[in-house]
C-alpha atoms as a PDB file:
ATOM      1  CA  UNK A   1     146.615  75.516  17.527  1.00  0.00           C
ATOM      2  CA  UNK A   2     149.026  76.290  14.354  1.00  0.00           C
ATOM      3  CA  UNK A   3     151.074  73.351  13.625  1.00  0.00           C
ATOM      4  CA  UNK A   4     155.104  74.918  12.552  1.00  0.00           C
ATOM      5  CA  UNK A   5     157.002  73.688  10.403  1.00  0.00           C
ATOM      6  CA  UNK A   6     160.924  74.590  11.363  1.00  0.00           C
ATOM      7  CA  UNK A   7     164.227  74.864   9.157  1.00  0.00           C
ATOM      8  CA  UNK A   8     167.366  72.953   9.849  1.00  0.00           C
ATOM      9  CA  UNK A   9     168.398  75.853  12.305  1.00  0.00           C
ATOM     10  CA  UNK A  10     165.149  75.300  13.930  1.00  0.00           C
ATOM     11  CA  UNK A  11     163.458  78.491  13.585  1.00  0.00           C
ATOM     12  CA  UNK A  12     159.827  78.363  12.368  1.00  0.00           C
ATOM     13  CA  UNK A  13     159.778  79.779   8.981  1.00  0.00           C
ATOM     14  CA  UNK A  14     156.061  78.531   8.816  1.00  0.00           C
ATOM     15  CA  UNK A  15     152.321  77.788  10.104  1.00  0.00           C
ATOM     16  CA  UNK A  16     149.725  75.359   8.828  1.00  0.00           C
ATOM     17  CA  UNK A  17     146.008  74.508   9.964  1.00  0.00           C
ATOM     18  CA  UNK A  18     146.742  71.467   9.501  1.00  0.00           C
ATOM     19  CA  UNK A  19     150.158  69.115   9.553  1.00  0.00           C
ATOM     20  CA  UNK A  20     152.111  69.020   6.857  1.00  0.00           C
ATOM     21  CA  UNK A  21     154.325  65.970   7.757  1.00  0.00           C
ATOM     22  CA  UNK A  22     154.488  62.652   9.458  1.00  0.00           C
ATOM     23  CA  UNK A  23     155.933  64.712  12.565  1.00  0.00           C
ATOM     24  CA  UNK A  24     153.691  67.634  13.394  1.00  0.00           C
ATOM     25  CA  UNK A  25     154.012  69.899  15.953  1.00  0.00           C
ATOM     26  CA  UNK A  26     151.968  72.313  17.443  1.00  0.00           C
ATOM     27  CA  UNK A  27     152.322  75.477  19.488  1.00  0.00           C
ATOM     28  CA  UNK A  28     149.847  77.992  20.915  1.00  0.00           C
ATOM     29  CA  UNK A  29     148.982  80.512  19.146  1.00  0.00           C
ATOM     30  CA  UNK A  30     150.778  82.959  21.337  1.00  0.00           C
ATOM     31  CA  UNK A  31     153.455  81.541  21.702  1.00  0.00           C
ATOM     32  CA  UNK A  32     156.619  83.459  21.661  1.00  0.00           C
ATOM     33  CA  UNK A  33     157.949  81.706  18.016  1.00  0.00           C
ATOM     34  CA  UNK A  34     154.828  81.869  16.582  1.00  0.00           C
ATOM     35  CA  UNK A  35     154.632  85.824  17.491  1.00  0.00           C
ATOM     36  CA  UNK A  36     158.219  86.408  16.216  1.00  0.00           C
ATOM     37  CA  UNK A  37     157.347  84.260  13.045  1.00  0.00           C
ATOM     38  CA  UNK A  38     153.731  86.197  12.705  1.00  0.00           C
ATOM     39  CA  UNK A  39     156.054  89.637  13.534  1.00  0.00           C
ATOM     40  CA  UNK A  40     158.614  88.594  10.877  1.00  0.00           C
ATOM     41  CA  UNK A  41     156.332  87.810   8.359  1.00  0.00           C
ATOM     42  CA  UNK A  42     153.745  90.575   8.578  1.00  0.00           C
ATOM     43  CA  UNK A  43     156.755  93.364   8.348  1.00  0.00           C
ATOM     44  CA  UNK A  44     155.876  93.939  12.219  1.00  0.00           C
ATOM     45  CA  UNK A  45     158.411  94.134  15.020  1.00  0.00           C
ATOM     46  CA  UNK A  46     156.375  93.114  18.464  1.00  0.00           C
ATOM     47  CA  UNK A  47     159.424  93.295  20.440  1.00  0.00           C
ATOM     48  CA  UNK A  48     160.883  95.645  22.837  1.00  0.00           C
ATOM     49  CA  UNK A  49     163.496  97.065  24.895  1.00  0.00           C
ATOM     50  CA  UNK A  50     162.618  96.336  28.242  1.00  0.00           C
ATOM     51  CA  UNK A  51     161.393  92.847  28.269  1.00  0.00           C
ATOM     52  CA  UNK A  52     158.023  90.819  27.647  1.00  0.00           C
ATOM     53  CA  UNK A  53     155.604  92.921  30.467  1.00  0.00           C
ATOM     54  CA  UNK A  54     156.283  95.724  28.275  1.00  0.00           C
ATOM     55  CA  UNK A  55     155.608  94.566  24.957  1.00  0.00           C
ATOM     56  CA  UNK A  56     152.481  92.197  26.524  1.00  0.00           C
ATOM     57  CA  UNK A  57     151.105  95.740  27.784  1.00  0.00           C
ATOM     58  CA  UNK A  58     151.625  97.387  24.224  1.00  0.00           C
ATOM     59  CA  UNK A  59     149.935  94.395  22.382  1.00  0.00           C
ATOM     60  CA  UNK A  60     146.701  94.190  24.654  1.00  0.00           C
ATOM     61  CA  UNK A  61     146.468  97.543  24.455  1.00  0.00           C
ATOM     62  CA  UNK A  62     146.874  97.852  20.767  1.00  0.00           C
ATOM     63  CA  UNK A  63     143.484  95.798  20.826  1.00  0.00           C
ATOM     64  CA  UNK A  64     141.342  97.758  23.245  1.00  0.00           C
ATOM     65  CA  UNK A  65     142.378 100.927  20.521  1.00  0.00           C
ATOM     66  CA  UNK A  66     141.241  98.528  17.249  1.00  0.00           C
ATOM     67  CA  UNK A  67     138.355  97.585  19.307  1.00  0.00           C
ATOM     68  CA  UNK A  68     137.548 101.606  19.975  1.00  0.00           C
ATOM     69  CA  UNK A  69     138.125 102.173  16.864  1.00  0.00           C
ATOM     70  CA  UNK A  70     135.655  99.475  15.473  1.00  0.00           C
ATOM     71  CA  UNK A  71     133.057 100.277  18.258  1.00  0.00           C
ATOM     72  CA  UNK A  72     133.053 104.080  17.001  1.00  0.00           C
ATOM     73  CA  UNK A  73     132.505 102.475  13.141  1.00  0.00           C
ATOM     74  CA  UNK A  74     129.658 100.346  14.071  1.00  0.00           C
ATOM     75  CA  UNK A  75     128.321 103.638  15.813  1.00  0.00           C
ATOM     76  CA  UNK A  76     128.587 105.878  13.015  1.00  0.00           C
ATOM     77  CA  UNK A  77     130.647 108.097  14.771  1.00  0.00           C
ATOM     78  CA  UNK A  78     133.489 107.384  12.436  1.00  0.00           C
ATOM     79  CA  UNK A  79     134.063 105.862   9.063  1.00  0.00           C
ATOM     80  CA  UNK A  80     137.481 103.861   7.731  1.00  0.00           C
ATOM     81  CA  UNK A  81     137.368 106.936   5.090  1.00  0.00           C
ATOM     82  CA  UNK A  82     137.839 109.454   8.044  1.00  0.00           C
ATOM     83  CA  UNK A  83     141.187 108.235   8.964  1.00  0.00           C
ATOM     84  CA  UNK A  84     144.534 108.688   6.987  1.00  0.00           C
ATOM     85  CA  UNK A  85     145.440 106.332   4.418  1.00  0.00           C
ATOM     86  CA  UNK A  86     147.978 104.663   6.812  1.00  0.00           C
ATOM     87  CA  UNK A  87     145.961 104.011   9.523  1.00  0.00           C
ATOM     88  CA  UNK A  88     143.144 102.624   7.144  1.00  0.00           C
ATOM     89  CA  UNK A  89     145.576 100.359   5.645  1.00  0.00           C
ATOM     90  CA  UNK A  90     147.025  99.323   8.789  1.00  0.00           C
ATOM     91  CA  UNK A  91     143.666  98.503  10.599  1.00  0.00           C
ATOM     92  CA  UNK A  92     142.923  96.175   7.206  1.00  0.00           C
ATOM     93  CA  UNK A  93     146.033  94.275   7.761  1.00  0.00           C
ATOM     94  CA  UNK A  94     144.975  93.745  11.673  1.00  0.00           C
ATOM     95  CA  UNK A  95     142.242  92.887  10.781  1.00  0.00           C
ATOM     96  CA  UNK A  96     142.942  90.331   7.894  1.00  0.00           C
ATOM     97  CA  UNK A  97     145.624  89.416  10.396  1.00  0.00           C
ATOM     98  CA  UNK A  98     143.054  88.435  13.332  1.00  0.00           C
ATOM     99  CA  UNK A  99     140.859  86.604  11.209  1.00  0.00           C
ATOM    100  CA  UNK A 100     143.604  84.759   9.898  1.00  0.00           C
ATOM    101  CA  UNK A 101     144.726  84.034  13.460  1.00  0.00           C
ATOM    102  CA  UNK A 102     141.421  83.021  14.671  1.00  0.00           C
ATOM    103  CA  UNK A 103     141.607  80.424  11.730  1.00  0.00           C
ATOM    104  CA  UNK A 104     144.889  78.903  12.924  1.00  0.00           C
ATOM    105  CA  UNK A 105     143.438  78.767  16.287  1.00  0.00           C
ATOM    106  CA  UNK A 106     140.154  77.409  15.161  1.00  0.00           C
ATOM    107  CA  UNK A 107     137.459  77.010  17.042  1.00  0.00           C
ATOM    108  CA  UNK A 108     136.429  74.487  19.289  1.00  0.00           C
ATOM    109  CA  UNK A 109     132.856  73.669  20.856  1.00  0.00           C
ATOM    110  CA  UNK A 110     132.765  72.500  23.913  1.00  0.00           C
ATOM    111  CA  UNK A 111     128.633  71.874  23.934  1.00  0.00           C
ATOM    112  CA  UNK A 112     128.444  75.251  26.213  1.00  0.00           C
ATOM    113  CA  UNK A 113     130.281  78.069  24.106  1.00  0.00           C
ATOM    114  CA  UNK A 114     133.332  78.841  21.637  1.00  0.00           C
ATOM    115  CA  UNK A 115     136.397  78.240  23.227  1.00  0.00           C
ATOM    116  CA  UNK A 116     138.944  79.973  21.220  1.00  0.00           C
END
């Protein structure tokens, strides 16, 4: 779990691997402060008119569409180069972004499988 660090109005202006002070504290990775910090930070607004089922639907969804779209890459059926310059750059910043989550969630073993 990312460990936050908070300014004096409380809001979590950052996230560590490990802690940074005498005082750490950690939240889960999806938690709702560490998606508005992530959504601040990466230029990306992940909220919604309409309330958290909504934007909870658009975000898992969002990944079965990356995954698609990586699924058809592995296949051959498409390449990055195939899709507009946008898109390509904004399925590199996903995915820079979940590998960077994955290593502020680290991963565990429990002595039978990855627990993420």
């Amino acid at each position: 779990m990312p460990f936050v660090i908070r300014d004096v109005a409380g809001q979590v202006v950052a996230l560590a691997e490990i802690p940074l002070d005498d005082q750490p504290e950690e939240l889960a990775p999806d938690h709702p402060e560490v998606l508005a910090f992530i959504g601040r930070t990466a230029d990306v607004e992940i909220t919604e008119e309409g309330g958290e089922p909504f934007v909870a639907s658009d975000m898992a969804f969002i990944r079965v569409v990356e995954d698609l779209i990586e699924a058809l890459m592995r296949k051959n059926v498409i390449s990055l180069s195939d899709l507009p310059g946008p898109a390509q750059d904004k399925l590199m910043e996903r995915r820079a972004l979940r590998g960077w989550l994955a290593g502020v969630a680290g991963i565990v073993d429990d002595g039978e499988g990855k627990i993420i």
